[in-house]
Protein backbone atom coordinates (compact mmCIF):
# COMPACT_ATOMS: atom_id res chain seq x y z
CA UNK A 1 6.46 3.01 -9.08
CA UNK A 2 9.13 0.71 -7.20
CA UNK A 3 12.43 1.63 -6.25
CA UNK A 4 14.93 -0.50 -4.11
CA UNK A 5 18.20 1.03 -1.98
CA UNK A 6 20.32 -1.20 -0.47
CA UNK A 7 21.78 0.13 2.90
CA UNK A 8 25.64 0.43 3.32
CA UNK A 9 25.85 -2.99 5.26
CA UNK A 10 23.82 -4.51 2.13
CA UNK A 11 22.40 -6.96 5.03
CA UNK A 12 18.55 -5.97 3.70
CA UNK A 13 16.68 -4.51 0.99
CA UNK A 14 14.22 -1.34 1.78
CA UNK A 15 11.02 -1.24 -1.15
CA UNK A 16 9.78 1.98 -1.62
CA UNK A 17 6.52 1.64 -3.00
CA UNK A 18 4.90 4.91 -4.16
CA UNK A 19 0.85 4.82 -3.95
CA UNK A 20 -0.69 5.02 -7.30
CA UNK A 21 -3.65 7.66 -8.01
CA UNK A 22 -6.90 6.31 -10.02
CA UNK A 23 -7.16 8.29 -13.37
CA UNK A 24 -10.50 8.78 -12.70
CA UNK A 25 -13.24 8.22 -10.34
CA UNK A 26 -17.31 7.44 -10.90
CA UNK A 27 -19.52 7.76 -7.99
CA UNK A 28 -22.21 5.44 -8.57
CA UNK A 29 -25.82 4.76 -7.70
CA UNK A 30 -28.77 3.07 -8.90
CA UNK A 31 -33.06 3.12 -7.89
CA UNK A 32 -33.69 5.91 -6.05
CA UNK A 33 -37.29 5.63 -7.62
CA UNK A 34 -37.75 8.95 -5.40
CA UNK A 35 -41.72 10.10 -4.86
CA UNK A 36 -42.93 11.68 -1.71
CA UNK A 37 -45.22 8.81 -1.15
CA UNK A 38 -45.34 6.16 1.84
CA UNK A 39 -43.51 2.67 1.39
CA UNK A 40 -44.36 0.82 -0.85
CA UNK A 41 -42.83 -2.95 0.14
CA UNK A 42 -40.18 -3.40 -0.70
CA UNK A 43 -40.07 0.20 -2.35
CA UNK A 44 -39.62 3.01 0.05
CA UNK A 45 -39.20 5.99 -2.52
CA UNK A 46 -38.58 8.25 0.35
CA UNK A 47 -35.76 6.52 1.76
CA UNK A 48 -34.14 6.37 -2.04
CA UNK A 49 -33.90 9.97 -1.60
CA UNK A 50 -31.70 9.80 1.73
CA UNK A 51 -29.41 7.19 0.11
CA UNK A 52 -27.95 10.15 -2.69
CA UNK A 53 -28.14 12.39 0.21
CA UNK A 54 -25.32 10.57 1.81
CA UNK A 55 -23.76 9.29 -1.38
CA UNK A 56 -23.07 13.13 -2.55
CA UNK A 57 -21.29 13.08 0.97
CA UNK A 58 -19.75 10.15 0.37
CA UNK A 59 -18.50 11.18 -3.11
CA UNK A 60 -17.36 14.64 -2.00
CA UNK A 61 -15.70 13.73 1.29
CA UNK A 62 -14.57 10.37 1.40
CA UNK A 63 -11.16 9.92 1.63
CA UNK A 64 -11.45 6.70 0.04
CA UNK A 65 -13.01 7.97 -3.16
CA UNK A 66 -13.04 11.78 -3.22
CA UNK A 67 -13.14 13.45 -5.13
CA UNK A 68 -15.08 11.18 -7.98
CA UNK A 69 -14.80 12.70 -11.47
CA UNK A 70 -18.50 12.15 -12.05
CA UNK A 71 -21.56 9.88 -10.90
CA UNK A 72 -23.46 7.69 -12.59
CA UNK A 73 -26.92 7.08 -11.70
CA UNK A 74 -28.34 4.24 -13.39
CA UNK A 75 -31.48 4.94 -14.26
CA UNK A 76 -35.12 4.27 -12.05
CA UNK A 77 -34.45 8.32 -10.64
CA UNK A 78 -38.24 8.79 -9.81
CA UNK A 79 -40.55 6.11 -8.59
CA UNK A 80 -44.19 6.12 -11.08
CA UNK A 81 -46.03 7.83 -8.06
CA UNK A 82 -43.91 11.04 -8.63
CA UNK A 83 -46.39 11.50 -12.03
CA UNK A 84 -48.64 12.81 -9.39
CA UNK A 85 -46.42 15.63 -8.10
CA UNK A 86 -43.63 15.47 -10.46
CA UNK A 87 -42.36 19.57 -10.29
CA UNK A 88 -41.86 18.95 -6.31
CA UNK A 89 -40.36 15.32 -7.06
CA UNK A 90 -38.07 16.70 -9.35
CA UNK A 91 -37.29 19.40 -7.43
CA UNK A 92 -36.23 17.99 -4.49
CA UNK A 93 -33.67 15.46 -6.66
CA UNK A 94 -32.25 18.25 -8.23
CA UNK A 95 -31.38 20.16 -4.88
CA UNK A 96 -29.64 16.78 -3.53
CA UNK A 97 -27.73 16.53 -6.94
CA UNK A 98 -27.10 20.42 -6.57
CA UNK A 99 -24.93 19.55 -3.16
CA UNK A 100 -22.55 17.47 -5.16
CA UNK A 101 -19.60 18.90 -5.89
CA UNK A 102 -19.09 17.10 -8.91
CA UNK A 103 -22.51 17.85 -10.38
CA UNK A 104 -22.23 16.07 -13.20
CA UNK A 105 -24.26 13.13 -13.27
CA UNK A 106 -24.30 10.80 -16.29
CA UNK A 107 -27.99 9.32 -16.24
CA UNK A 108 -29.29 6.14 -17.95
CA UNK A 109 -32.99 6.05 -17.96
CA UNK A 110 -35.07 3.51 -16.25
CA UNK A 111 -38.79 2.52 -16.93
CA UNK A 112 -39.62 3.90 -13.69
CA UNK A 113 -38.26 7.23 -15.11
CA UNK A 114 -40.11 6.78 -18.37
CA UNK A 115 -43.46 6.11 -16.17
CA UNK A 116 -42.62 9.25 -14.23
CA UNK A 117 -41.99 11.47 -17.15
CA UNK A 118 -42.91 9.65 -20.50
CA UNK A 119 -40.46 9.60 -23.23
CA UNK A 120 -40.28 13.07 -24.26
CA UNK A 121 -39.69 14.06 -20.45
CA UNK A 122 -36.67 12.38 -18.89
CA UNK A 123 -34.34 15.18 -19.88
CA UNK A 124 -35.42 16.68 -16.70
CA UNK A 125 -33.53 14.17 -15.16
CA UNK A 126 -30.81 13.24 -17.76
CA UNK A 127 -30.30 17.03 -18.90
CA UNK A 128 -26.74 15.42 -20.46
CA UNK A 129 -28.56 12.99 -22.55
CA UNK A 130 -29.12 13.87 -26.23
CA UNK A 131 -32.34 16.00 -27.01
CA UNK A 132 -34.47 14.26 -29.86
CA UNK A 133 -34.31 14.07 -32.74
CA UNK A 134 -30.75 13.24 -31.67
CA UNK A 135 -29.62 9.94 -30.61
CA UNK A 136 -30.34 8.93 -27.42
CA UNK A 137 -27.08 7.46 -26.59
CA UNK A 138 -23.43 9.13 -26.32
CA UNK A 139 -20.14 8.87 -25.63
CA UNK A 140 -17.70 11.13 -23.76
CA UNK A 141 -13.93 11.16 -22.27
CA UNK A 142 -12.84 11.42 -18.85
CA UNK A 143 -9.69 11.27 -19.40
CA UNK A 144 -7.30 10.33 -22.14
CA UNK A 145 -7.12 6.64 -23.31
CA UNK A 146 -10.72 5.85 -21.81
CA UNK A 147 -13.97 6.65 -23.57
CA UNK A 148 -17.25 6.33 -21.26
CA UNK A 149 -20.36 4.74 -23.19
CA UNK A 150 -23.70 5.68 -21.97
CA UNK A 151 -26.70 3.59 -23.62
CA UNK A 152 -30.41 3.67 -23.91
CA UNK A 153 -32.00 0.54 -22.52
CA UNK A 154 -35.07 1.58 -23.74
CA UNK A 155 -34.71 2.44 -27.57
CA UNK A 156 -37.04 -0.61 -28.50
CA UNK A 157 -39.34 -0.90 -25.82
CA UNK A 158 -43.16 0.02 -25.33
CA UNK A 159 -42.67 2.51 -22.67
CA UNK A 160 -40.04 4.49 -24.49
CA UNK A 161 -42.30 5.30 -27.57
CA UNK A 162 -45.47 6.97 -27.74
CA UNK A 163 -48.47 4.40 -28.85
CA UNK A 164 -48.99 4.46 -32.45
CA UNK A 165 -45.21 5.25 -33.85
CA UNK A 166 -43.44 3.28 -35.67
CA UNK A 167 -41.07 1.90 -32.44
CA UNK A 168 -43.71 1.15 -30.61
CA UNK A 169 -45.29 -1.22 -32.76
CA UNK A 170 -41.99 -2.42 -33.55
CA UNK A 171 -41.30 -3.43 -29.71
CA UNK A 172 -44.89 -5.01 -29.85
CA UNK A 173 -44.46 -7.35 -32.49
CA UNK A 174 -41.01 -8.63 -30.61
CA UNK A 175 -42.51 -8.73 -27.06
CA UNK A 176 -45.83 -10.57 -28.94
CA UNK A 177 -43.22 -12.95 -30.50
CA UNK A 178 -41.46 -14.10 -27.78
CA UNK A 179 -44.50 -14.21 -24.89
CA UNK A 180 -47.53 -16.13 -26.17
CA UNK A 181 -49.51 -14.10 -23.02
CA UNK A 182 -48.22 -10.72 -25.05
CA UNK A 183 -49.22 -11.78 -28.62
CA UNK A 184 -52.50 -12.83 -27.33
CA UNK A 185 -53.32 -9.63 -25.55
CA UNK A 186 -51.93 -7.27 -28.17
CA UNK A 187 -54.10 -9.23 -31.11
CA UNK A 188 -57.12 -8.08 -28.27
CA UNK A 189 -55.60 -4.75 -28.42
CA UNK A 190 -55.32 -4.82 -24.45
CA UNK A 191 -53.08 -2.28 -22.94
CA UNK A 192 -49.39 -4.80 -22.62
CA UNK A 193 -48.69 -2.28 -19.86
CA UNK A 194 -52.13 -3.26 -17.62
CA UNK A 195 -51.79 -7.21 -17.42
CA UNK A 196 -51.33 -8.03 -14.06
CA UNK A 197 -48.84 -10.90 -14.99
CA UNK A 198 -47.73 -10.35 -18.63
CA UNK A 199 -44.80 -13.65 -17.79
CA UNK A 200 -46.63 -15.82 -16.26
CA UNK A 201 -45.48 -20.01 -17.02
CA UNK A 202 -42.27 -18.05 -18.75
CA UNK A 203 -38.85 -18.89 -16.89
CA UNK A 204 -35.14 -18.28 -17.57
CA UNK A 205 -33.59 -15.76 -19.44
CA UNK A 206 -37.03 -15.36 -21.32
CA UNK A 207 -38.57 -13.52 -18.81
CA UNK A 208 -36.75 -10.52 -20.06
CA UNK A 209 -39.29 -9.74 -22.48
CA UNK A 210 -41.09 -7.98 -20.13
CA UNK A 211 -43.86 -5.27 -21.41
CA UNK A 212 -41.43 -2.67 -19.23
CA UNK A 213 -38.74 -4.04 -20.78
CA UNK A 214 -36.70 -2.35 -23.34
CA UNK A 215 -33.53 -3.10 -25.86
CA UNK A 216 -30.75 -1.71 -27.99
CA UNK A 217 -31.50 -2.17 -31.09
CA UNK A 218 -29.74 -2.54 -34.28
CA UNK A 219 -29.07 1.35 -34.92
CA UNK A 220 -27.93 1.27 -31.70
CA UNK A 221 -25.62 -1.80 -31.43
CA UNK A 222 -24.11 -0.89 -34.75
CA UNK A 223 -23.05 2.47 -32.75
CA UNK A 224 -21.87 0.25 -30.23
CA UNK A 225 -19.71 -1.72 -32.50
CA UNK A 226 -18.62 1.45 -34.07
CA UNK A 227 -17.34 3.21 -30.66
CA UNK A 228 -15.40 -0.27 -29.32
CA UNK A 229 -13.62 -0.37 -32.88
CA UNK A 230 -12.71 3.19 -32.69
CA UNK A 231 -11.25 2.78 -28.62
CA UNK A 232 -9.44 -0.38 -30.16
CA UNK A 233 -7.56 1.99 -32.89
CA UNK A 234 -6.84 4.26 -30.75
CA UNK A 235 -5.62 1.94 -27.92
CA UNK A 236 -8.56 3.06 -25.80
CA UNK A 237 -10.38 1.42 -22.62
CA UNK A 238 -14.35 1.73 -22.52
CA UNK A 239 -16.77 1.60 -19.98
CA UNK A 240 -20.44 0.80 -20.47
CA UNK A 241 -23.49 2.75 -18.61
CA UNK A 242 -26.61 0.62 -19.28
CA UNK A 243 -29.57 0.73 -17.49
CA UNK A 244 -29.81 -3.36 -18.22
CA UNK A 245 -27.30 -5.70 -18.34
CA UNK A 246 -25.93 -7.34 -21.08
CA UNK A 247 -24.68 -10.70 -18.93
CA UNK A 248 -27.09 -14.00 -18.45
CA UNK A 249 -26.29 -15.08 -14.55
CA UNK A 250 -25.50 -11.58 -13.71
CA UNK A 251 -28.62 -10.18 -12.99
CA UNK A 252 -32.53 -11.31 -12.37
CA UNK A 253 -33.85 -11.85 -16.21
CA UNK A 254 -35.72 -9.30 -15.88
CA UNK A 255 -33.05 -7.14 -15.61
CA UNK A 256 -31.54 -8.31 -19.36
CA UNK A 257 -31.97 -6.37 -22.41
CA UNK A 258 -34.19 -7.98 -24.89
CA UNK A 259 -31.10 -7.89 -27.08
CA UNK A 260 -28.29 -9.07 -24.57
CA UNK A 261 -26.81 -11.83 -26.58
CA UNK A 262 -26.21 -9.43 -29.60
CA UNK A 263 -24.27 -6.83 -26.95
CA UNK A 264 -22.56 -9.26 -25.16
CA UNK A 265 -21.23 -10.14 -29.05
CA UNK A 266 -20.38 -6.72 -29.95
CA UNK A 267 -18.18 -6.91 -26.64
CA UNK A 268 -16.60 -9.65 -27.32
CA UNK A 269 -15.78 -8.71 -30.91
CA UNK A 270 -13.42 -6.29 -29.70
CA UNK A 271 -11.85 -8.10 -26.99
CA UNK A 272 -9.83 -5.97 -24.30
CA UNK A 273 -11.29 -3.39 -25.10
CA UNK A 274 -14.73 -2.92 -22.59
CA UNK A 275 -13.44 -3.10 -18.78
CA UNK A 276 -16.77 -3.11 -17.27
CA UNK A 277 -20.54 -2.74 -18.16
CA UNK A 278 -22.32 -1.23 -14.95
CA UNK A 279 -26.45 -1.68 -14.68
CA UNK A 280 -29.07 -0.67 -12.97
CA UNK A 281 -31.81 -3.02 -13.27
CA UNK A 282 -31.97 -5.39 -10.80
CA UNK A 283 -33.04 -4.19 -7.38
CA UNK A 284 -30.92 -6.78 -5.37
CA UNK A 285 -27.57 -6.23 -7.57
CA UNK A 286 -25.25 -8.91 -9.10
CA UNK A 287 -21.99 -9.44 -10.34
CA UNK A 288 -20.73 -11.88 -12.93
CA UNK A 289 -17.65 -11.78 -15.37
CA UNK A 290 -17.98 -12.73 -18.73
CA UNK A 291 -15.62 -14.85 -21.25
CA UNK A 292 -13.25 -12.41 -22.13
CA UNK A 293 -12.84 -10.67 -19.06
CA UNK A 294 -15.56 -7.49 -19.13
CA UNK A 295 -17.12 -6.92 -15.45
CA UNK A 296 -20.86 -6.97 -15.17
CA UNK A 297 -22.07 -4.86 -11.88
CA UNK A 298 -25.56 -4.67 -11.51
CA UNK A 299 -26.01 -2.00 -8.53
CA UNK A 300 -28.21 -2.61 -6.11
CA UNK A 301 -31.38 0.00 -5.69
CA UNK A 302 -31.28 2.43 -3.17
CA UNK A 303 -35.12 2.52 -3.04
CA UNK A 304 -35.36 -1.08 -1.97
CA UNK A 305 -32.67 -0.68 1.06
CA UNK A 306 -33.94 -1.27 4.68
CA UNK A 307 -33.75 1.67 7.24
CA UNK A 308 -30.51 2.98 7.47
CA UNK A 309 -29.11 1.30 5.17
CA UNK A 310 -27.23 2.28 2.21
CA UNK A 311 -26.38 1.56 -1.66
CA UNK A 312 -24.08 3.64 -3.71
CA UNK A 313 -20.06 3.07 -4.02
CA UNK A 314 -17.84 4.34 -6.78
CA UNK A 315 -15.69 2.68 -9.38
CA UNK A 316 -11.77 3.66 -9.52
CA UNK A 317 -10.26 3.34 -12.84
CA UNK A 318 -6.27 2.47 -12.64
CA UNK A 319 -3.58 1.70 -15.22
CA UNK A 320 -4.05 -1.63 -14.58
CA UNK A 321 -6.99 -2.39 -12.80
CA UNK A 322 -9.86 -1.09 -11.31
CA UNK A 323 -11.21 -0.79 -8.06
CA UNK A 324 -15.01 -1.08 -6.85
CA UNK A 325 -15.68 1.01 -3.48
CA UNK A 326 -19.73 -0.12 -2.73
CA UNK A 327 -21.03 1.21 0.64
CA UNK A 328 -24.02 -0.72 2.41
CA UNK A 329 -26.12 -3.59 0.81
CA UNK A 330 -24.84 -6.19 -0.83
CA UNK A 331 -25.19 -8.43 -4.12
CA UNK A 332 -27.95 -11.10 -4.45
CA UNK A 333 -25.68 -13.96 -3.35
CA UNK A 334 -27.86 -15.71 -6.21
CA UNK A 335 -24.74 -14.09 -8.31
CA UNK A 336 -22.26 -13.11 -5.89
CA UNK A 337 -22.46 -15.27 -2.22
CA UNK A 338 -19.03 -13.67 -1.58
CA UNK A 339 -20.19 -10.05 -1.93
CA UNK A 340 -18.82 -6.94 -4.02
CA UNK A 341 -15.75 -7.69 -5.52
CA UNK A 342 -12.81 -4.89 -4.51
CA UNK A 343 -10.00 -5.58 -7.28
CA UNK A 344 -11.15 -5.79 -10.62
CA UNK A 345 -8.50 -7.11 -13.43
CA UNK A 346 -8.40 -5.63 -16.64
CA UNK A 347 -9.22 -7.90 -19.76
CA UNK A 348 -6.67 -8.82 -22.32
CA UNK A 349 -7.24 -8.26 -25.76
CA UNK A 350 -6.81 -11.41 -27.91
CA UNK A 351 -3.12 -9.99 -29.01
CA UNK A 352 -1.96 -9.79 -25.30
CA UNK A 353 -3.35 -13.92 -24.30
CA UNK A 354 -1.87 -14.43 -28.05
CA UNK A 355 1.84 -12.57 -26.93
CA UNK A 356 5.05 -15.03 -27.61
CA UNK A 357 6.78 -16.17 -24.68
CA UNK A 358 8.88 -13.32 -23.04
CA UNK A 359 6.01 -10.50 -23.75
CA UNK A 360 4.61 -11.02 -19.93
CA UNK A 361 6.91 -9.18 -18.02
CA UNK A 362 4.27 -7.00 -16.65
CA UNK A 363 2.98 -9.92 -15.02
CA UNK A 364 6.20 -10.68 -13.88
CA UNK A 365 6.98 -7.90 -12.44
CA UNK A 366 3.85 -7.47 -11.26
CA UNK A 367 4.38 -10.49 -8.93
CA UNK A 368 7.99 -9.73 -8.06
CA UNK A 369 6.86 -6.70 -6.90
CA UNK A 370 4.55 -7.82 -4.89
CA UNK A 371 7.05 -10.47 -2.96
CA UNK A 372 9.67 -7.78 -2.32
CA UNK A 373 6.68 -5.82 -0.70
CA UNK A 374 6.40 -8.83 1.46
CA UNK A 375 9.87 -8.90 1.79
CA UNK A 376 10.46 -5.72 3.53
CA UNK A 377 7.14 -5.88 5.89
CA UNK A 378 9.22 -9.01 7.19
CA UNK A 379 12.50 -7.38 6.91
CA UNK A 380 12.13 -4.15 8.16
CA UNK A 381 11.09 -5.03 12.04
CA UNK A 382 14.53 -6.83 12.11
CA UNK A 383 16.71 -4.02 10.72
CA UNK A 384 18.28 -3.37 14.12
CA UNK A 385 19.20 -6.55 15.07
CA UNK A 386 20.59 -6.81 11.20
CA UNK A 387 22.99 -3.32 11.84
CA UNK A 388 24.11 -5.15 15.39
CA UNK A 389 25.26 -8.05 13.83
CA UNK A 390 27.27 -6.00 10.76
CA UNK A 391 28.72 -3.86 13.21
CA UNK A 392 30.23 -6.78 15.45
CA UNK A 393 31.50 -8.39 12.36
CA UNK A 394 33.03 -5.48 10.96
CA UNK A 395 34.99 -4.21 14.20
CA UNK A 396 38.58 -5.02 14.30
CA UNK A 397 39.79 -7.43 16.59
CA UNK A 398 43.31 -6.66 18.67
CA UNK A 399 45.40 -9.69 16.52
CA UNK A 400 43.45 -8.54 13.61
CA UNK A 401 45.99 -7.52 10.47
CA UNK A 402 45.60 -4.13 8.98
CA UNK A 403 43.28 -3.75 5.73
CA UNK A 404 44.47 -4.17 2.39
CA UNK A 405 46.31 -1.01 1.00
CA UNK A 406 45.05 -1.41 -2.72
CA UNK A 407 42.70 1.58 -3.68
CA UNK A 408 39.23 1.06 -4.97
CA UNK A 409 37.91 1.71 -8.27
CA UNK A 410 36.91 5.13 -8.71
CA UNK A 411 33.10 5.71 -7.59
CA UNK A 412 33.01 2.16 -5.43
CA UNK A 413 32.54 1.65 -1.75
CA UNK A 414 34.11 -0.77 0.69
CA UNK A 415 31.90 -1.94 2.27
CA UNK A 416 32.48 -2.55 6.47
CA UNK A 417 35.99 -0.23 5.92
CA UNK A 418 37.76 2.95 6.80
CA UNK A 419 37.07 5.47 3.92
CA UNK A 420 40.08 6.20 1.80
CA UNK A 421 42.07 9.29 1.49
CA UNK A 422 40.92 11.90 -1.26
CA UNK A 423 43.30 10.29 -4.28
CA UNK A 424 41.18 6.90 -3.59
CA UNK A 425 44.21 4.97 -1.78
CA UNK A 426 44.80 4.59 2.44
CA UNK A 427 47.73 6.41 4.17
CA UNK A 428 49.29 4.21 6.95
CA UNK A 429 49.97 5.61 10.03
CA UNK A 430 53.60 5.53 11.11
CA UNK A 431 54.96 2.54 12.47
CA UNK A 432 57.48 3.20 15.98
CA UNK A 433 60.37 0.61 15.69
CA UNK A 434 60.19 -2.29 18.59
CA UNK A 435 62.86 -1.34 20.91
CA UNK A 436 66.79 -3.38 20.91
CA UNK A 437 66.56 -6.34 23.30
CA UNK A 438 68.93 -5.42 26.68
CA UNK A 439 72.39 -6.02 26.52
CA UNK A 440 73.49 -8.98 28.76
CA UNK A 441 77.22 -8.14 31.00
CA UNK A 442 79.80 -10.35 29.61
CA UNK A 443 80.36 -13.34 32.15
């Protein structure tokens, strides 16, 4: 909110700009692949542990951020090793998450959680997720005018099915079309899981048909569609938790959803709408920014951090933009060279970039705005030397005349003069005659 008082010598302009407050605030953090196990290079699943130790802190005390609304983790909780002692794995995440004073943690499943705790298991670290036979995706509000989207990477995949069903053999026969090594090996009836290099000679986006990989799917994406058309009646904003991102460039390929050019679609079919789809997938983290204007943040895993060093952040939501907090490593510069991005513009739906000439006054203003708060960081050092120079010019001079005697409109100031008398008109003083020159003696 901007307000601007001029002072009574109207020789500068003071901006009063009044700090906005985010409407909402996610912690967020991604592969903490936690198992009380040594490193694993580059894993250390111990050390993924001690990153959401001092994330909670981070999210509860920073003055920055605090307090977030809620945290997103974004999938990969447990490292595979934790099968082996998975009641003391889990129980040590859930006495970190316990800390948090927000304890609600939004949690979109990873294949390292599904290798931890199998499909029917990773409640027991998503307990908001949908119980089957539900859907495994939802949506929910944080605060009115922005619905928050959280998806299931992994509703075709082989890892999020058990062998035999229906889904898995569906996510065979796609993984078997698109990777001759797959098709060969599932006609064999090999486990796709066991082959020691299931891409091999594959490159490019390709490479996201991975056996560990996982997709939307069309029940799923028509959802999808359903929830962006809904925010766009209702003049909504919507933000997108996905384990895998939706973005070529964004991410390793890896990292993509077997089905990323059909999301990235639905997105764009409802243009303005999505602010920002926010991954977990990719170990070193990336950033890209799509045609109409949706963020991509892949977060980097905690898991894969060096020593003392750190990967979590939080993502404040604004009226008009947002702002990315991220604490510790940064992107692949593969994506982003230039590191996290801090300000993050909100995307125009095609009726705004369509708007007639005279409808971008927000921008306008925007930009005024911002040169008046120039303005007065130059300004205001001078003020004294502004006041010295008024007063001097106002102060009456000894051959000066006296001030006009006409009386000001009623509720006006004069500016640099004597205040008037209460019926808005000056009362001279009186005026002592100049005494008779001398009489001379006659001659």
């Amino acid at each position: 909110v901007f307000s601007m008082d001029f002072d009574a010598y109207s020789s500068f302009v003071a901006l009063d700009v009044e700090a906005s407050k985010p409407l909402f605030t996610a912690g967020l953090i991604a592969g903490t692949q936690y198992a009380d196990t040594e490193d694993a290079p580059p894993r250390r699943p111990r050390h993924g542990l001690e990153v959401l130790k001092r994330g909670v802190q981070f999210w509860d005390t920073s003055s920055l951020v605090a307090p977030v609304s809620f945290v997103a983790h974004l999938g990969d909780v447990l490292a595979p090793e934790a099968a082996g002692a998975l009641a003391g794995a889990l129980a040590s995440y859930g006495e970190v998450v316990a800390r948090c004073k927000r304890p609600q943690f939004h949690v979109a499943c990873g294949s390292s959680d599904l290798l931890a705790l199998g499909p029917k298991g990773v409640g027991a670290v998503a307990p908001l997720r949908p119980a089957p036979p539900a859907a495994s995706y939802y949506a929910f509000a944080p605060v009115a005018g922005w619905r928050v989207l959280v998806l299931d990477a992994s509703a075709v995949s082989l890892l999020g099915h058990e062998p035999g069903s229906a889904a898995h053999s569906q996510a065979v026969s796609l993984l078997a079309q698109a990777v001759p090594a797959v098709s060969v090996a599932a006609t064999a009836g090999t486990d796709l899981l066991s082959l020691p290099d299931p891409l091999a000679g594959v490159e490019g986006a390709a490479r996201r048909f991975h056996p560990r990989g996982g997709g939307l799917g069309e029940a799923q994406l028509g959802w999808l569609r359903e929830q962006l058309s809904l925010a766009e009646a209702a003049s909504e904003r919507a933000l997108v938790l996905c384990h895998r991102s939706c973005l070529r460039d964004s991410c390793v390929p890896e990292a993509l959803l077997f089905d990323c050019d059909a999301a990235l679609a639905a997105l764009g079919s409802y243009a303005g709408v999505t602010a920002a789809w926010i991954s977990g997938a990719d170990p070193a983290g990336g950033y890209g920014r799509d045609t109409h204007g949706v963020h991509h943040v892949a977060l980097c895993s905690a898991a894969h951090c060096a020593v003392n060093e750190d990967a979590f952040g939080a993502l404040q939501v604004f009226d008009g933009h947002l702002a990315l907090r991220m604490v510790g490593r940064q992107p692949s510069p593969a994506t982003r060279p230039q590191g996290w991005p801090e300000t993050l513009a909100l995307p125009k739906s095609g009726k705004l970039i369509a708007a007639p000439a005279g409808e971008g006054s927000g921008v306008f203003f925007f930009f005024v705005s911002m040169w008046m708060a120039v303005l007065q960081t130059l300004l205001v050092p001078m003020e004294p030397l502004f006041r010295l120079l008024t007063s001097k010019e106002d102060s009456p001079s000894p051959d000066s005349k006296p001030p006009s005697e006409e009386p000001h409109a009623a509720g006006s100031v004069a500016l640099g003069r004597v205040p008037t008398s209460g019926a808005g008109t000056r009362t001279a003083p009186p005026q002592t005659p100049p005494p008779p020159p001398p009489q001379m003696p006659p001659p």
